[in-house]
Protein backbone atom coordinates (compact mmCIF):
# COMPACT_ATOMS: atom_id res chain seq x y z
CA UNK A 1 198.46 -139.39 14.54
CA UNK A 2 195.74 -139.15 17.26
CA UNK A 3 195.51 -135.67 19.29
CA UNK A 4 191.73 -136.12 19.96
CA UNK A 5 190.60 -134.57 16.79
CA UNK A 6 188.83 -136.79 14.03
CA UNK A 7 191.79 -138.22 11.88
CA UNK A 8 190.20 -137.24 8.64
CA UNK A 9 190.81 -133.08 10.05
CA UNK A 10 194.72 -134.66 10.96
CA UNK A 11 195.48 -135.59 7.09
CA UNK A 12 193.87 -132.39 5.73
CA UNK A 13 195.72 -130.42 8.21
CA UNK A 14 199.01 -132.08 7.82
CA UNK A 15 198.39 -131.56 3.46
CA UNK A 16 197.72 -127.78 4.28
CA UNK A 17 200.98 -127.73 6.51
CA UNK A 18 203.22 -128.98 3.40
CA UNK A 19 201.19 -126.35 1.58
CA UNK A 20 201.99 -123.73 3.65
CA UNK A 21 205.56 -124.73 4.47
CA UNK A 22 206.22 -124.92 0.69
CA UNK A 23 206.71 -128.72 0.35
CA UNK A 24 203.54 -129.00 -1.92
CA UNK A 25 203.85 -125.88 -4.30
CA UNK A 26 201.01 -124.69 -6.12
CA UNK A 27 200.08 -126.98 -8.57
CA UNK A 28 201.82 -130.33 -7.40
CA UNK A 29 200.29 -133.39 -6.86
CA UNK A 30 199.31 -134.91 -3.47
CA UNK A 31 199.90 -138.03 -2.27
CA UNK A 32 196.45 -140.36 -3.44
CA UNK A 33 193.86 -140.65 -0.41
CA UNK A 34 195.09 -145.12 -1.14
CA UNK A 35 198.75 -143.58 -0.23
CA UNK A 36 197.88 -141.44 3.07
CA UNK A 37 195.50 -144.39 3.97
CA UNK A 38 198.67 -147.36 3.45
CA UNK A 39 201.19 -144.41 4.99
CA UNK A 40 199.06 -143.76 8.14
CA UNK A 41 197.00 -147.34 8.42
CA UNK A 42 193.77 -145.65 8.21
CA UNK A 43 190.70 -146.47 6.05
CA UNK A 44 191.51 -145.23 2.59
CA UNK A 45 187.60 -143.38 3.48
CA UNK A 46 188.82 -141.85 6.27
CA UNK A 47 191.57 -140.11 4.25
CA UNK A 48 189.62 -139.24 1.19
CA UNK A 49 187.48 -136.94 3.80
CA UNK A 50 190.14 -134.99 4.61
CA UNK A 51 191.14 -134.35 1.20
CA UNK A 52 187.72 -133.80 -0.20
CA UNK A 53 187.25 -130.92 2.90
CA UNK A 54 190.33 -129.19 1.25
CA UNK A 55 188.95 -129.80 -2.25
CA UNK A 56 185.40 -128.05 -0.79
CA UNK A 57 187.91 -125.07 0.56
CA UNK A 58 189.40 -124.87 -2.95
CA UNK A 59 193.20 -125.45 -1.80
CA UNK A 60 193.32 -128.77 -4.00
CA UNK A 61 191.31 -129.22 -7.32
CA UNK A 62 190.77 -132.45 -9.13
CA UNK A 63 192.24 -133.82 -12.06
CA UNK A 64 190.04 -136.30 -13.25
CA UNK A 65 191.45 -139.81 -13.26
CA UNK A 66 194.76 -138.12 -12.77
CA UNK A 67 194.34 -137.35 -8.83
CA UNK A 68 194.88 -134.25 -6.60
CA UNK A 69 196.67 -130.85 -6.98
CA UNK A 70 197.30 -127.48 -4.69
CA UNK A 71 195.04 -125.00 -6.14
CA UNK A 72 196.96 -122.05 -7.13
CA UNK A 73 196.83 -119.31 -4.44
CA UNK A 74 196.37 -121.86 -1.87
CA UNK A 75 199.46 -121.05 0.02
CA UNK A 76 198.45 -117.41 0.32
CA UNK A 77 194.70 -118.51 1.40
CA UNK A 78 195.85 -120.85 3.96
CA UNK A 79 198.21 -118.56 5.47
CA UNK A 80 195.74 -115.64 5.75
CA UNK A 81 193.35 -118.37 7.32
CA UNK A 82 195.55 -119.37 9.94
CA UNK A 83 197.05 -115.68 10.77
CA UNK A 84 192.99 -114.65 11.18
CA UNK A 85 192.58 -117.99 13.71
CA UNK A 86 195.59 -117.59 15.43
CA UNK A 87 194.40 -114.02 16.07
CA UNK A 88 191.48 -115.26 17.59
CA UNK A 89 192.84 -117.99 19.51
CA UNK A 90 195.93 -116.35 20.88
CA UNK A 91 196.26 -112.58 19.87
CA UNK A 92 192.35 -111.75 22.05
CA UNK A 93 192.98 -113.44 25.49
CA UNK A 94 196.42 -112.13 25.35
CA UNK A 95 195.39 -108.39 25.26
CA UNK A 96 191.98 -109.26 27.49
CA UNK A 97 194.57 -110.04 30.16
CA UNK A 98 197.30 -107.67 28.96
CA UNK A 99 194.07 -105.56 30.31
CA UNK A 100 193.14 -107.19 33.04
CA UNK A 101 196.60 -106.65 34.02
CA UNK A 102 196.96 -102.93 33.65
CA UNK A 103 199.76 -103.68 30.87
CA UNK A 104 199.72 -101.07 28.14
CA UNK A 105 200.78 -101.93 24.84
CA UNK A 106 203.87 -100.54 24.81
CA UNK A 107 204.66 -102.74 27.69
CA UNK A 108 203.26 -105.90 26.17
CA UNK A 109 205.29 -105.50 22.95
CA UNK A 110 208.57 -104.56 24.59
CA UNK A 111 207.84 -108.16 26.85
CA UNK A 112 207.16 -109.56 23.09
CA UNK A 113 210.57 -108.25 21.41
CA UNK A 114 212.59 -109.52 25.12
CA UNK A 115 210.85 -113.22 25.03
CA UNK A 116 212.05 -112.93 20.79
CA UNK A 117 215.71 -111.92 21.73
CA UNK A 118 216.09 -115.39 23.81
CA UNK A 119 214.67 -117.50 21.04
């Protein structure tokens, strides 16, 4: 679990996947920050971080003295987060050289629906 990034962004990015994949459903508790700490040998600090960041975001709330749970709409929030980054991060330097290129869109999403085919 080391890809550069600071580990605490690692455990609350690997809570949001199971959030977004379905394997935490709205509601359900999360592992405690003393079980992501023993499961990934890091300080049991380190991993409360990254869950208090989602808490701040409002995808978990707290139950007090009970532990963590996936706020409802969480799924739907994350999602619509990552569709709006992955926009920025992919879908813009794709069609600034699509343009660079002199490749229309029409041309860019037949190339798109040929590159899905051999999936």
């Amino acid at each position: 679990m080391d890809d550069g990034r600071p580990i605490f962004l690692q455990i609350a990015e690997q809570i949001e996947n199971s959030i977004i994949d379905g394997g935490l459903p709205e509601d359900a508790q999360v592992p405690s920050t003393n079980e992501l700490a023993a499961f990934h040998r890091i300080n049991p600090a380190t991993a409360a971080k990254g869950v208090n960041q989602l808490v701040d975001d409002g995808i978990l709330y707290k139950k007090r003295g009970i532990g963590m749970f996936v706020s409802p709409g969480a799924q739907a929030k994350l999602r619509q987060r990552r569709r709006d980054q992955f926009a920025e991060q992919y879908l813009r330097p794709l069609l600034t050289e699509a343009a660079k290129l002199g490749i229309r869109t029409s041309e860019l999403k037949a190339m798109i629906e040929r590159h899905e085919e051999t999936r």
